[in-house]
N, C-alpha and C. Protein backbone atom coordinates (compact mmCIF):
# COMPACT_ATOMS: atom_id res chain seq x y z
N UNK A 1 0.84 -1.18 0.00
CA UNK A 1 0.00 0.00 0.00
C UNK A 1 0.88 1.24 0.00
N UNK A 2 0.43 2.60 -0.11
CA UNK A 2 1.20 4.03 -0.69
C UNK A 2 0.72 4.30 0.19
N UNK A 3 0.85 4.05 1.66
CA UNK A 3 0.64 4.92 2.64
C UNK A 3 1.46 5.44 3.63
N UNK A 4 1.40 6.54 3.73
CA UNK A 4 2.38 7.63 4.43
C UNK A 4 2.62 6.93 6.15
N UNK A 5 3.92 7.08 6.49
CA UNK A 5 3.82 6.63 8.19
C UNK A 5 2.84 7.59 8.72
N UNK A 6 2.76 8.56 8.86
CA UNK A 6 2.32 9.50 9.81
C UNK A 6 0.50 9.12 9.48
N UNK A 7 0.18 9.53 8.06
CA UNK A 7 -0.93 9.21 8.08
C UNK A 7 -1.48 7.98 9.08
N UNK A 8 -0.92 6.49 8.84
CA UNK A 8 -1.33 5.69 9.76
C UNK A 8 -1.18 5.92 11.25
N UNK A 9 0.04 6.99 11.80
CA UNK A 9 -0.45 7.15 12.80
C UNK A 9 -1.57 7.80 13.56
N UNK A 10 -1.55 8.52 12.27
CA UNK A 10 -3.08 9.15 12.80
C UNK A 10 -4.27 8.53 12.82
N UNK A 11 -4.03 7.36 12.19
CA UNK A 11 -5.35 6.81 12.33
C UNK A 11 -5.09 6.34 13.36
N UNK A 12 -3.79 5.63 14.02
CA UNK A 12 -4.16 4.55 15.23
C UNK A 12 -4.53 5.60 16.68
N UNK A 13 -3.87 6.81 16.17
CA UNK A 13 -3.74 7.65 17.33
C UNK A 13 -5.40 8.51 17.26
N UNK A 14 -6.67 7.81 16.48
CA UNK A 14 -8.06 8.38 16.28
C UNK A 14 -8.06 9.74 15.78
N UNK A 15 -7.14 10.12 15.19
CA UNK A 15 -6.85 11.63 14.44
C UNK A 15 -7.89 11.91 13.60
N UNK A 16 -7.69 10.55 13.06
CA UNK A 16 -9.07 10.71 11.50
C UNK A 16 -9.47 9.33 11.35
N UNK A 17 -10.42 9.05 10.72
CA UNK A 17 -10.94 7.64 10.89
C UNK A 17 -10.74 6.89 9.88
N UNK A 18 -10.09 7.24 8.92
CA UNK A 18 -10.15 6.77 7.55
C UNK A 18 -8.90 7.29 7.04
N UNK A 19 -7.71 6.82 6.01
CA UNK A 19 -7.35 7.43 5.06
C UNK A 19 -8.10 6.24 3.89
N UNK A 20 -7.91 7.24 2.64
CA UNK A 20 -8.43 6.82 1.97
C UNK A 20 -9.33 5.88 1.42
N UNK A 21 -8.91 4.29 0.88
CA UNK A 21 -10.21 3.20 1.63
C UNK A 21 -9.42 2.34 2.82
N UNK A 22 -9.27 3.01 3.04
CA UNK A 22 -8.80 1.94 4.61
C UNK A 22 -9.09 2.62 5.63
N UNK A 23 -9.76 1.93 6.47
CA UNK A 23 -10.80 2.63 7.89
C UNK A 23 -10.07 1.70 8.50
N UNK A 24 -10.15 2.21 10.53
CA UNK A 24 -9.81 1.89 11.20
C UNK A 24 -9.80 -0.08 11.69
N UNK A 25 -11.01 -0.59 11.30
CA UNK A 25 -10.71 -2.12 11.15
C UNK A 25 -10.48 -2.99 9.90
N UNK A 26 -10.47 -2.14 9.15
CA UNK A 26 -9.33 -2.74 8.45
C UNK A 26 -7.68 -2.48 8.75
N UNK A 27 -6.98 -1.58 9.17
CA UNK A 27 -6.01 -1.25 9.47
C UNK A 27 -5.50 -2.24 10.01
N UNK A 28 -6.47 -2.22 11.38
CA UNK A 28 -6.21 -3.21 12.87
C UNK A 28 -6.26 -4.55 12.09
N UNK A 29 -6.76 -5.35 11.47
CA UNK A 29 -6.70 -6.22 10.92
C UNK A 29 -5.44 -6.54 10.03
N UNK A 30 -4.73 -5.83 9.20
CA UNK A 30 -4.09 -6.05 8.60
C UNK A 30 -2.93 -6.09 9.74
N UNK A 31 -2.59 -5.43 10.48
CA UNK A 31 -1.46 -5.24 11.44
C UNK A 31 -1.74 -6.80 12.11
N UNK A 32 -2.56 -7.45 12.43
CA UNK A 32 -2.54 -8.53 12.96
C UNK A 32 -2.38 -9.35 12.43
N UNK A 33 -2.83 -9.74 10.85
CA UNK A 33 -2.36 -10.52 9.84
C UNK A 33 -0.97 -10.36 9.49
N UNK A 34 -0.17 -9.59 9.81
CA UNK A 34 1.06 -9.20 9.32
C UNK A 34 2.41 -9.10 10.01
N UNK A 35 2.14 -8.98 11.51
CA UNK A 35 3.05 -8.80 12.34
C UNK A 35 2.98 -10.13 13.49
N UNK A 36 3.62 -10.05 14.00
CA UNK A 36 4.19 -11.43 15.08
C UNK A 36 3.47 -10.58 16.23
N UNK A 37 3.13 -11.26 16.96
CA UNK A 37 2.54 -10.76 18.63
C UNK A 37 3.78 -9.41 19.28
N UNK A 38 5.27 -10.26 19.05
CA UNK A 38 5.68 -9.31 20.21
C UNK A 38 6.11 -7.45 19.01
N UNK A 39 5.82 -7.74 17.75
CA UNK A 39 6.17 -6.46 17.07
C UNK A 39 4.92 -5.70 17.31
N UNK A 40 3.73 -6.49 17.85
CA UNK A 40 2.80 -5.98 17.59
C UNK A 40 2.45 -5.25 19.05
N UNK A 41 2.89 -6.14 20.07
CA UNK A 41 3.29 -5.02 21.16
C UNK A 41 3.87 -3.99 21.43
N UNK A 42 4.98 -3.77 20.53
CA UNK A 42 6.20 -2.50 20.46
C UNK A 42 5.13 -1.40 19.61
N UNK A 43 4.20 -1.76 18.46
CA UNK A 43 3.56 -0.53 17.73
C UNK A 43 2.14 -0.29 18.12
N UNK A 44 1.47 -1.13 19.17
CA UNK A 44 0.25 -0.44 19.20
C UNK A 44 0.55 -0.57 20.90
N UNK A 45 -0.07 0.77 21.32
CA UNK A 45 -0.45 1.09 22.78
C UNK A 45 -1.27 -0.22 23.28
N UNK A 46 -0.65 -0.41 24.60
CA UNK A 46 -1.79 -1.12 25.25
C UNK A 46 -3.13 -1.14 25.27
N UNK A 47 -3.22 0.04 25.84
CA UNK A 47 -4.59 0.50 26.22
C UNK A 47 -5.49 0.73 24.61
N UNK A 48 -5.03 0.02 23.52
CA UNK A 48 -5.63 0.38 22.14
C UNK A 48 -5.81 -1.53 22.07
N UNK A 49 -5.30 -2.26 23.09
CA UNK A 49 -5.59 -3.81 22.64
C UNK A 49 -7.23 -4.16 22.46
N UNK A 50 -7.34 -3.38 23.39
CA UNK A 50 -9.70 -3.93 23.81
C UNK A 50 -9.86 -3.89 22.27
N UNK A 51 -9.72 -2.16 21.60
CA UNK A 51 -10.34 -2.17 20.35
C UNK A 51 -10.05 -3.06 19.57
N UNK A 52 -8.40 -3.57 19.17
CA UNK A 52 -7.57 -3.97 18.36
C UNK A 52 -8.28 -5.08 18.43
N UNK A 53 -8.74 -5.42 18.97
CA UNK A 53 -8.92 -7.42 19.37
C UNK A 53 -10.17 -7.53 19.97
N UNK A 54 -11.09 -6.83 19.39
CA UNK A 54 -12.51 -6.52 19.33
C UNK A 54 -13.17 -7.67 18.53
N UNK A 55 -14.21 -7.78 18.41
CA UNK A 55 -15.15 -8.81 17.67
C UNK A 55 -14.92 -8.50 16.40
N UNK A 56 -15.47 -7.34 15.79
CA UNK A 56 -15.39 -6.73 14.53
C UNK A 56 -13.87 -6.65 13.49
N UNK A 57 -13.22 -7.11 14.57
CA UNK A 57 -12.11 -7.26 13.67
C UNK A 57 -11.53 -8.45 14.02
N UNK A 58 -11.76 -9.29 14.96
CA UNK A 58 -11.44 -10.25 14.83
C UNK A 58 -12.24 -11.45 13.71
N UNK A 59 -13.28 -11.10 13.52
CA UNK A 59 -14.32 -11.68 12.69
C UNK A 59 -13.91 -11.19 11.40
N UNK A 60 -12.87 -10.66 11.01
CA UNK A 60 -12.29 -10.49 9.74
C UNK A 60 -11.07 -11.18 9.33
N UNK A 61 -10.56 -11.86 10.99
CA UNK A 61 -9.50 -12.94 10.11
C UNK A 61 -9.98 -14.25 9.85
N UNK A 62 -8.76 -14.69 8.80
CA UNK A 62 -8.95 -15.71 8.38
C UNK A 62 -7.36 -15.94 8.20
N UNK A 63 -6.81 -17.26 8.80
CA UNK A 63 -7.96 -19.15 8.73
C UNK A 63 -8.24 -18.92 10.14
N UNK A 64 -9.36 -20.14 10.49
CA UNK A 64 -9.89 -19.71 11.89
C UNK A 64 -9.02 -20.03 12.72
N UNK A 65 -7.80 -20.64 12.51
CA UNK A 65 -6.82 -21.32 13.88
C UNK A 65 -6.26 -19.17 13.70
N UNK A 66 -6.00 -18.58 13.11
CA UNK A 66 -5.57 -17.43 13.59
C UNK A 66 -6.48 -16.25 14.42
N UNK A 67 -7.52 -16.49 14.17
CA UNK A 67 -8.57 -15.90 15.08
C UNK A 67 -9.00 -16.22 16.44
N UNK A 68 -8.61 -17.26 16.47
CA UNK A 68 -8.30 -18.37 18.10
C UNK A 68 -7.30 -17.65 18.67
N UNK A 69 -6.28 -17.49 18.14
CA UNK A 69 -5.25 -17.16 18.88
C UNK A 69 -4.90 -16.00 19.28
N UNK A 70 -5.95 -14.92 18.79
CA UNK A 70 -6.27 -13.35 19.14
C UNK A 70 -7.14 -13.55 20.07
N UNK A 71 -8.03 -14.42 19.62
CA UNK A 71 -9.13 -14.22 20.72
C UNK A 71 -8.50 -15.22 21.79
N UNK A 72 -7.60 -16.03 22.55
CA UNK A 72 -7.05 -16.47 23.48
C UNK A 72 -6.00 -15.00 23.68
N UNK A 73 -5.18 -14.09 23.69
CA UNK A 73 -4.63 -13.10 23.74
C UNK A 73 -5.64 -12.12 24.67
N UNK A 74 -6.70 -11.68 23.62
CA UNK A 74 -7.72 -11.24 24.33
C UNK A 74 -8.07 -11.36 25.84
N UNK A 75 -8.12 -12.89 25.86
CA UNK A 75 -8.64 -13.40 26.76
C UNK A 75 -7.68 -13.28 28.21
N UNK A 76 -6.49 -13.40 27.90
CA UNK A 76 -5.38 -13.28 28.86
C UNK A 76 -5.15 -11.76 29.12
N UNK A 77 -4.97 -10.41 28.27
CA UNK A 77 -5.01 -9.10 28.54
C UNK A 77 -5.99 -8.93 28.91
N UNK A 78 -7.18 -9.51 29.07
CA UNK A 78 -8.58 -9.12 29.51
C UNK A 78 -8.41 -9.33 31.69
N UNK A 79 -7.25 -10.40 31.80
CA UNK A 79 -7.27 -10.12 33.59
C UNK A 79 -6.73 -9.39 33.99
């Protein structure tokens, strides 16, 4: 994709909700399809995991053994 760093930070940082066609769960989705757990700790805030690993975007991955394993993540940042 031709997208600017900063732009995406603004989306993760709720600046703007959208660049172009990519809205905020798709973003979050692709970052989870794409990155390993612990890179994915170093670029998104904690306190941004609830959204990140929300229903709505977890219900956008695919194969289902990778959606298990967000939603077990979930489940452990959730105590």
């Amino acid at each position: 994709m031709d997208v600017k760093t900063n732009d995406l930070l603004r989306l993760l940082n709720e600046e703007t909700s959208e660049i172009g066609h990519i809205d905020k769960l798709n973003f979050y989705c692709r970052l989870l399809k794409t990155y390993d757990w612990y890179t994915l700790l170093k670029i998104i805030p904690l306190e941004k995991f609830e959204e990140v690993l929300s229903d709505p975007v977890l219900n956008r991955l695919y194969p289902r053994e990778m959606k298990q394993r967000f939603l077990y993540a979930r489940k452990i940042l959730s105590k």
